[in-house]
Protein backbone atom coordinates (compact mmCIF):
# COMPACT_ATOMS: atom_id res chain seq x y z
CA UNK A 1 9.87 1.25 -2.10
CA UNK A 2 11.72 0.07 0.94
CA UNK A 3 14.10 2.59 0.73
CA UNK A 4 11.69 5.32 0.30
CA UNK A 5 9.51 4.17 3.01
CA UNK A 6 11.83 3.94 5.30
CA UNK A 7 13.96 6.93 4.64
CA UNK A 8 11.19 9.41 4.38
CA UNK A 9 11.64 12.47 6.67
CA UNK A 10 9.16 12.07 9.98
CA UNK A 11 7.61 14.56 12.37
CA UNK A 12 5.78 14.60 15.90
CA UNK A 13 2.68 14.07 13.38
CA UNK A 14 1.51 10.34 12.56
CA UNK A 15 -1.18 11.70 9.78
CA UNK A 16 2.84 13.43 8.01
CA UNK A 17 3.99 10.09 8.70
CA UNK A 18 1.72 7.85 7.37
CA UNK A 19 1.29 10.30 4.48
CA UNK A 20 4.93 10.43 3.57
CA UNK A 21 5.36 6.38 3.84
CA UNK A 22 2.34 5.62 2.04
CA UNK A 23 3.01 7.77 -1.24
CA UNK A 24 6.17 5.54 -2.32
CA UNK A 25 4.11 2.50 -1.31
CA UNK A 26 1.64 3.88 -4.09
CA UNK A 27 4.18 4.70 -6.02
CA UNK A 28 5.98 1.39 -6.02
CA UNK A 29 2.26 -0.78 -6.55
CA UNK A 30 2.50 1.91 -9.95
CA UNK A 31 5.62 0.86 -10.82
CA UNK A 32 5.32 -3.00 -10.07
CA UNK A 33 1.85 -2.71 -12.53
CA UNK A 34 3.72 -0.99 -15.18
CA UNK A 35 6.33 -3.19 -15.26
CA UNK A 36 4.05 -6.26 -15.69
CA UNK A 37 1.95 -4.39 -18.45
CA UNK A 38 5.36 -3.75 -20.47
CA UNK A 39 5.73 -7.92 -20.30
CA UNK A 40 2.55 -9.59 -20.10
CA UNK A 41 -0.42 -9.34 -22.12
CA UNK A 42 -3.82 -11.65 -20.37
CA UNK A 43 -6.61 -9.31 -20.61
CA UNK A 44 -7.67 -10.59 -17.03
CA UNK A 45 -4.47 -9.82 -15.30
CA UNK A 46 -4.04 -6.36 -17.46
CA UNK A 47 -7.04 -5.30 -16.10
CA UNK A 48 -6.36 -5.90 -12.35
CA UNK A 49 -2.95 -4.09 -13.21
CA UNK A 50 -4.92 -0.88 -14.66
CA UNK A 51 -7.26 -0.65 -12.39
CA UNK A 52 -4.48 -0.60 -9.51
CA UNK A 53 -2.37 2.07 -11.45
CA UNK A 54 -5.46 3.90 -11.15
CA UNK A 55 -6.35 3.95 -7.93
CA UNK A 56 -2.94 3.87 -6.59
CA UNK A 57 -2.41 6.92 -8.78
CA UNK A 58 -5.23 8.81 -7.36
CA UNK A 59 -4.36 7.65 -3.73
CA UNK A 60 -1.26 9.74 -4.24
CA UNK A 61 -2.75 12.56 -5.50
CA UNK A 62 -5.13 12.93 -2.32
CA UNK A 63 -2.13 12.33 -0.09
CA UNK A 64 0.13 15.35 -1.55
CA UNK A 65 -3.35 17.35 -1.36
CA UNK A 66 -3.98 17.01 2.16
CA UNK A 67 -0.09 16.56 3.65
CA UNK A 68 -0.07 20.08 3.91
CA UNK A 69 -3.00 20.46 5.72
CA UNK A 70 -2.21 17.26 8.02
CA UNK A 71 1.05 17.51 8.74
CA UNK A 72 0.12 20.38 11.28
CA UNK A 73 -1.47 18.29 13.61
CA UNK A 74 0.75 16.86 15.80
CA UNK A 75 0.44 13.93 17.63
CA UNK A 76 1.49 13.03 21.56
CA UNK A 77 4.82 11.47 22.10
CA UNK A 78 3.01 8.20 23.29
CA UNK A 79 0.74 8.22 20.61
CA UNK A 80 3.51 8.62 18.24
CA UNK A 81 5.40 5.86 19.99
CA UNK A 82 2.15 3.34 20.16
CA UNK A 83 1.72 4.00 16.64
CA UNK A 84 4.96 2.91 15.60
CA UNK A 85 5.09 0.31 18.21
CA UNK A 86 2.26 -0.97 16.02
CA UNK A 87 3.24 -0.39 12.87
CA UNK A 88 6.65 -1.47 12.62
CA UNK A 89 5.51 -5.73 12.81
CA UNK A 90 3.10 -4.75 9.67
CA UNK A 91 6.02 -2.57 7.81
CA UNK A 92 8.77 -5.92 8.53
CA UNK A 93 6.25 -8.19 7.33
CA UNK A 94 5.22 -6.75 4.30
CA UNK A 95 9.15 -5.98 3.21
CA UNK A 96 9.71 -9.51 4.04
CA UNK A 97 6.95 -11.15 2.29
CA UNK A 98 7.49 -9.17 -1.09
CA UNK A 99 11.25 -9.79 -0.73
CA UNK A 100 11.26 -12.90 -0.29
CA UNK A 101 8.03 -13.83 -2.65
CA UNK A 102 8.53 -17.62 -3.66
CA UNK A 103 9.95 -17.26 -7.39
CA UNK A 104 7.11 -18.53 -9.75
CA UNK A 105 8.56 -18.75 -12.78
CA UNK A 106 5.72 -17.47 -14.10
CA UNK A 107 5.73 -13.34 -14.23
CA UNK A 108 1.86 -13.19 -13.64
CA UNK A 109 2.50 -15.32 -10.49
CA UNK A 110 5.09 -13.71 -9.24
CA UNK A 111 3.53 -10.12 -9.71
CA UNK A 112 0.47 -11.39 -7.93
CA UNK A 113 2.92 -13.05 -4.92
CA UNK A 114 4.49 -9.87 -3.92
CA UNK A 115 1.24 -7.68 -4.64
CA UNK A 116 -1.11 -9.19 -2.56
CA UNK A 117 1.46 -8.57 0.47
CA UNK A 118 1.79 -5.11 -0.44
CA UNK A 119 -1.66 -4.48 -0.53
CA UNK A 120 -2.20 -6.55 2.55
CA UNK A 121 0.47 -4.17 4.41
CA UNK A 122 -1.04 -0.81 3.15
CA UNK A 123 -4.25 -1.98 4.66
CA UNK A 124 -2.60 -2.55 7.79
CA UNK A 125 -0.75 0.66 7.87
CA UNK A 126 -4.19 2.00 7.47
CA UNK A 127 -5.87 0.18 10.41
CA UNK A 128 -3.01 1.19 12.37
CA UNK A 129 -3.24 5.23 11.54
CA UNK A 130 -7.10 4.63 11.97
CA UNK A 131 -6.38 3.57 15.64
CA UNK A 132 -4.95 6.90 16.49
CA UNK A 133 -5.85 10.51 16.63
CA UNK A 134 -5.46 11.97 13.23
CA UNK A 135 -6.28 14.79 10.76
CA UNK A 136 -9.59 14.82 9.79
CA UNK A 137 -8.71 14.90 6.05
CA UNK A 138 -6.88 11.72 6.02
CA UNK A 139 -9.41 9.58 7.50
CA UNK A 140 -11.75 9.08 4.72
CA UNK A 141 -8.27 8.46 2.38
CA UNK A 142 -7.54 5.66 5.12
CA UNK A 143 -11.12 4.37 4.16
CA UNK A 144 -10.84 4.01 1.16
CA UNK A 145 -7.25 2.45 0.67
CA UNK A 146 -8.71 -0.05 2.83
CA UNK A 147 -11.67 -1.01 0.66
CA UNK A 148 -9.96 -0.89 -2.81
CA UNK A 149 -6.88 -2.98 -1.51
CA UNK A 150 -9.28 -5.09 -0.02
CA UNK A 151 -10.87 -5.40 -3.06
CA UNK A 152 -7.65 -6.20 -5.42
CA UNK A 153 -7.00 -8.98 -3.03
CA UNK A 154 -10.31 -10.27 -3.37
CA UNK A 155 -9.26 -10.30 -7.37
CA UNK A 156 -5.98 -11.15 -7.29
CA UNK A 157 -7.07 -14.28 -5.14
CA UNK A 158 -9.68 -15.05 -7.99
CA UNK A 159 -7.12 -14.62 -11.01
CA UNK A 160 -5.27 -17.27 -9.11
CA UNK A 161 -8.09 -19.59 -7.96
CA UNK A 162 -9.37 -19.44 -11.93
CA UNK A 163 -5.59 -19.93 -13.45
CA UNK A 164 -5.36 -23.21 -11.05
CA UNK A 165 -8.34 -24.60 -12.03
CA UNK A 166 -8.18 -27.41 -15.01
């Protein structure tokens, strides 16, 4: 995901940019579920993962639908430079956090410890791209990464509140 993030081929457009950096962070939350579902079985947990391959598979439709479209509308140098001025602190953080996720020894825990940073970062990147002028397509994709992310943390949080409890 790192790589892909951070390799990915940008323009004078933030809507391209956030577009092409935020379909191998879907890709990746895919990836991270499926790997989980191949090794764990707790119907809770399984759930959480599912739903996430869902969304995050649908979030990645809409983006290849509308980069076309959105990568046309270019963006100022300064607001190109604010935006990543911005953005780079979230992108750093969220590569270090899941890197460097404390080791549970416990696969659930550890799944949960790097995915609540990535889905803390995409809704960062989102508040970020929502602070600037973008195509008019993207912003109600922005939205709603925002509130599903939003609410997998919320559940994520809850799987591990519930599994610490006695």
């Amino acid at each position: 995901m790192i790589r892909n993030m951070t390799s990915a081929e940008l323009t004078e457009s933030i809507s391209h940019n956030f577009i092409v950096r935020m379909i191998p962070h879907c890709r990746a939350a895919v990836e991270m579920c499926r790997n989980l579902l191949r090794f764990r079985y707790d119907p809770r947990l399984r759930a959480i993962a599912e739903q996430i391959i869902e969304e995050q598979t649908g979030e990645t439709a809409r983006l290849e639908r509308i980069l076309p479209d959105c990568s046309s509308a270019d963006s100022t140098p300064r607001q190109l430079c604010l935006y990543q001025v911005r953005l780079n602190p979230v992108m750093e953080t969220m590569f270090s956090q899941m890197t460097y996720a404390e080791p549970a020894g416990n696969l659930n825990l550890s799944f949960i410890r790097e995915m609540i940073p990535h889905h803390e970062g995409a809704i960062l990147m989102c508040g970020n791209t929502l602070r600037s002028a973008v195509c008019p397509a993207l912003v109600p994709v922005l939205q709603k990464i925002v509130v599903t992310q939003q609410q997998g943390i919320r559940q994520l949080r809850a799987y591990l509140k519930e599994e610490a409890e006695p």
